[in-house]
Protein backbone atom coordinates (compact mmCIF):
# COMPACT_ATOMS: atom_id res chain seq x y z
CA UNK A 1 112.48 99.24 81.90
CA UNK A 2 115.05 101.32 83.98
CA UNK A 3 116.34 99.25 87.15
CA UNK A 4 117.46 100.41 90.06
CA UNK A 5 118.18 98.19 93.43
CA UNK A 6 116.29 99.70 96.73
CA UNK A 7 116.43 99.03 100.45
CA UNK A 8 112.90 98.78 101.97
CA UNK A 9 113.14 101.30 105.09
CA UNK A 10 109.51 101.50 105.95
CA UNK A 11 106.26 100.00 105.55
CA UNK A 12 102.97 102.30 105.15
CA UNK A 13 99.72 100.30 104.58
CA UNK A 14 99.94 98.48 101.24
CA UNK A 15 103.22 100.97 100.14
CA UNK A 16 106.59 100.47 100.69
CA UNK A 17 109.33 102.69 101.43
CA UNK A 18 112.36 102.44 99.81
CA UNK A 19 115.90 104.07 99.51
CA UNK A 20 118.34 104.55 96.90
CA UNK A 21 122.15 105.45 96.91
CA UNK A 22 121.81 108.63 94.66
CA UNK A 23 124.07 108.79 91.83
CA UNK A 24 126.18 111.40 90.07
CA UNK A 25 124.66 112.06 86.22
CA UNK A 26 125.90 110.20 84.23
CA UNK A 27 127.31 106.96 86.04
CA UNK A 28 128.77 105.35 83.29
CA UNK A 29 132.03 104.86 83.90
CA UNK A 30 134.67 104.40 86.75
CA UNK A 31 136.38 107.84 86.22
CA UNK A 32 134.96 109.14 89.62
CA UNK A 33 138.27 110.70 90.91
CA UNK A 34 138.81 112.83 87.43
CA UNK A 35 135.25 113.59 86.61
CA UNK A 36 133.78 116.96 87.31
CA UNK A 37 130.54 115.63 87.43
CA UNK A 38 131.21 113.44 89.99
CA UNK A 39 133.16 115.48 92.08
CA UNK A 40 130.46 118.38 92.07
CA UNK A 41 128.18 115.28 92.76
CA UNK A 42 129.92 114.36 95.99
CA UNK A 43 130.39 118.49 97.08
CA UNK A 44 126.85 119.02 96.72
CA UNK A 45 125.10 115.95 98.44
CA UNK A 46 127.62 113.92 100.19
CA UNK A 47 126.20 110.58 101.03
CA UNK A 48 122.47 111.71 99.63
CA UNK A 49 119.91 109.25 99.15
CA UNK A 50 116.49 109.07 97.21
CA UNK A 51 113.64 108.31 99.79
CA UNK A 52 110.22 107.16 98.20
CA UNK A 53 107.12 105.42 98.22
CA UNK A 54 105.93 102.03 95.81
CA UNK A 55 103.46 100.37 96.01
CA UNK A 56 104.21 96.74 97.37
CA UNK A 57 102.64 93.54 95.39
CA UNK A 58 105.11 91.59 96.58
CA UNK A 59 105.12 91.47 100.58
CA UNK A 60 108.35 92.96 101.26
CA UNK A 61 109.69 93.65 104.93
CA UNK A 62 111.95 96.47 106.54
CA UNK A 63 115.52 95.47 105.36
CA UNK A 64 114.70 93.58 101.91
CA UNK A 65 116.96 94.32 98.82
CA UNK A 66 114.30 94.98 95.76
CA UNK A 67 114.74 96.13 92.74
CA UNK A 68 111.98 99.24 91.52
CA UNK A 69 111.98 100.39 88.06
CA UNK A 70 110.22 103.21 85.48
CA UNK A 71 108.89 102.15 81.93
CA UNK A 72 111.75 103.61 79.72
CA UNK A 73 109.25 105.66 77.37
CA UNK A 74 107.81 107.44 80.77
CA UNK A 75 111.43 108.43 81.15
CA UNK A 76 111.76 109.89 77.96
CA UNK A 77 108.22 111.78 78.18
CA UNK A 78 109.48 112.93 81.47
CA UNK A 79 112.67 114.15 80.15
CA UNK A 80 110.82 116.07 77.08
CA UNK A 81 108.65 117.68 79.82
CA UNK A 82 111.15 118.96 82.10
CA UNK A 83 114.25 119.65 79.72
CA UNK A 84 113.04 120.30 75.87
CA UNK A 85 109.47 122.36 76.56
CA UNK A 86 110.79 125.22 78.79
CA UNK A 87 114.00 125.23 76.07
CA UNK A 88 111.69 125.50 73.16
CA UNK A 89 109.34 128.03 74.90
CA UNK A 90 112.72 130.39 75.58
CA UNK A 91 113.91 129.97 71.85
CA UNK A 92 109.95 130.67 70.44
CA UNK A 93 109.62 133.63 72.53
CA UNK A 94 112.85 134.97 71.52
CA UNK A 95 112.27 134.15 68.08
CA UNK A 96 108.82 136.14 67.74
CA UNK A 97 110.45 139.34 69.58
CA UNK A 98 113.00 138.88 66.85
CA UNK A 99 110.65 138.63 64.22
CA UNK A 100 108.52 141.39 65.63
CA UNK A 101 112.09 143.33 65.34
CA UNK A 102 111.88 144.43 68.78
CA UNK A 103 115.22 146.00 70.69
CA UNK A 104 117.85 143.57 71.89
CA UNK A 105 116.61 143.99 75.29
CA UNK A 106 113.24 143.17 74.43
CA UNK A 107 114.38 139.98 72.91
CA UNK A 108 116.46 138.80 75.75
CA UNK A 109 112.97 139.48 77.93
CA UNK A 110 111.15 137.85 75.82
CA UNK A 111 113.26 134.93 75.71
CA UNK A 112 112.81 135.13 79.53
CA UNK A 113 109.71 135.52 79.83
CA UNK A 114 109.02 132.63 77.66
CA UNK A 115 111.65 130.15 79.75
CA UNK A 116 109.10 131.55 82.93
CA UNK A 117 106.00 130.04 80.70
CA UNK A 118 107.39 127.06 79.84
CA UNK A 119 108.18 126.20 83.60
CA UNK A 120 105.06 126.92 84.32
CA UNK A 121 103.54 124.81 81.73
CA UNK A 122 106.12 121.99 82.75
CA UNK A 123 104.96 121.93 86.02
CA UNK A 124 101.11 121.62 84.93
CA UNK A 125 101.52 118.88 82.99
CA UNK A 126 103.90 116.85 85.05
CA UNK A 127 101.93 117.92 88.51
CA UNK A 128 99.23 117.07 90.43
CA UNK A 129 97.91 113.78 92.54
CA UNK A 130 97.19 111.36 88.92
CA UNK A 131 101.19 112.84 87.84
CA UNK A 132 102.57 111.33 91.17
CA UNK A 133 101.01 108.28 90.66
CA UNK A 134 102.03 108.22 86.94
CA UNK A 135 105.56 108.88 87.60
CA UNK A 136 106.24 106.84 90.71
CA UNK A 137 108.66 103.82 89.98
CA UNK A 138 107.02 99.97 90.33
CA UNK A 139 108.05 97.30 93.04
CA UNK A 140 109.37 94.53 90.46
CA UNK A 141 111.16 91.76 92.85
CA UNK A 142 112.94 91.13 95.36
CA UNK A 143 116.24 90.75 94.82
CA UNK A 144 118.28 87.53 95.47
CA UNK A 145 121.39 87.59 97.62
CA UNK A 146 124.79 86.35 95.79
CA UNK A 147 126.23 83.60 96.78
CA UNK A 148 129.39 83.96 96.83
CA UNK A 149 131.86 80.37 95.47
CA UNK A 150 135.29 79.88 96.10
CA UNK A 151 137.34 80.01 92.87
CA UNK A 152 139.98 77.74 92.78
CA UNK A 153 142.90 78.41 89.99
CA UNK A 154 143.51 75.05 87.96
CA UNK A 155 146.79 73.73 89.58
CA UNK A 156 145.15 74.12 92.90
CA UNK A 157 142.05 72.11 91.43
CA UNK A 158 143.95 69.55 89.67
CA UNK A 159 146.45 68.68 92.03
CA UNK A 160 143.59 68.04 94.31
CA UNK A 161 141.56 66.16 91.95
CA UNK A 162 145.08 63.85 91.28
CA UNK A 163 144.77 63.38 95.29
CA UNK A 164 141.43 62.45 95.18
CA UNK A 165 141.96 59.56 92.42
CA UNK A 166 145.20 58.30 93.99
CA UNK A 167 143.15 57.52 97.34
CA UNK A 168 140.07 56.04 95.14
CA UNK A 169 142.39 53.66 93.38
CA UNK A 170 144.05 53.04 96.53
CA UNK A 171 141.00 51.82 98.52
């Protein structure tokens, strides 16, 4: 399961609706100054955040931290759908204009033309009213505030803890 913590903004009947910081792609490290991705990230949608609807088994309320997530093999199918089918549409084309021996134009066409079909065929599969509701992320919790405990460094702790004895014994 992919995790990702939400702000509930709105409440709509029995969905809630919730709002992400978006991220840059990859988010894996803290390079943001010297990555390009992140930099194009920031250029292109300063400040942008994901909007969207769950549905809410958990009785949340305007202002609640939650955490929504996807099923990790939906992501995946997902991916396949939008990335890997238009890609392998563009290379078949081209490849059977190839084989056909058609002109170097043709090919290139082809190759477009096949890219075109495999949008198209992307967006079939993934679309519709049953597609939303299969790819919309799940409410899981609510998440928990931190508490946040003072930290004490170990002469500060143990000269108090000496202090506390001496006035024990001294009683």
């Amino acid at each position: 399961m992919i995790e990702e913590t939400a702000t509930v903004v709105a409440r709509d009947g029995g969905l809630a609706w919730v709002q992400t910081n978006r991220r840059s792609a990859c988010s894996a490290c803290g390079q943001g100054a010297g990555c390009a991705t992140s930099v194009l990230g920031r250029l292109l949608t300063p400040g942008a955040r994901n909007q969207l609807a769950v549905e809410d088994g958990v009785g949340v309320r305007v202002g609640d931290r939650v955490v929504i997530g996807i099923p990790d093999r939906l992501l995946v199918r997902a991916s396949v759908a939008a990335y890997l089918l238009p890609l392998a549409a563009l290379v078949a084309a081209a490849a059977i204009a190839e084989w056909l021996r058609a002109p170097e134009l043709t090919v290139a066409a082809a190759g477009i033309a096949g890219l075109g079909a495999g949008l198209w065929l992307t967006g079939r599969l993934t679309g519709g009213a049953e597609a939303h509701r299969r790819y919309r992320p799940v409410l899981l919790r609510r998440e928990h505030p931190t508490v946040r405990v003072p930290f004490e460094t170990g002469a500060t702790t143990a000269a108090a803890h000496r202090e506390t004895q001496s006035k024990q014994t001294t009683r």
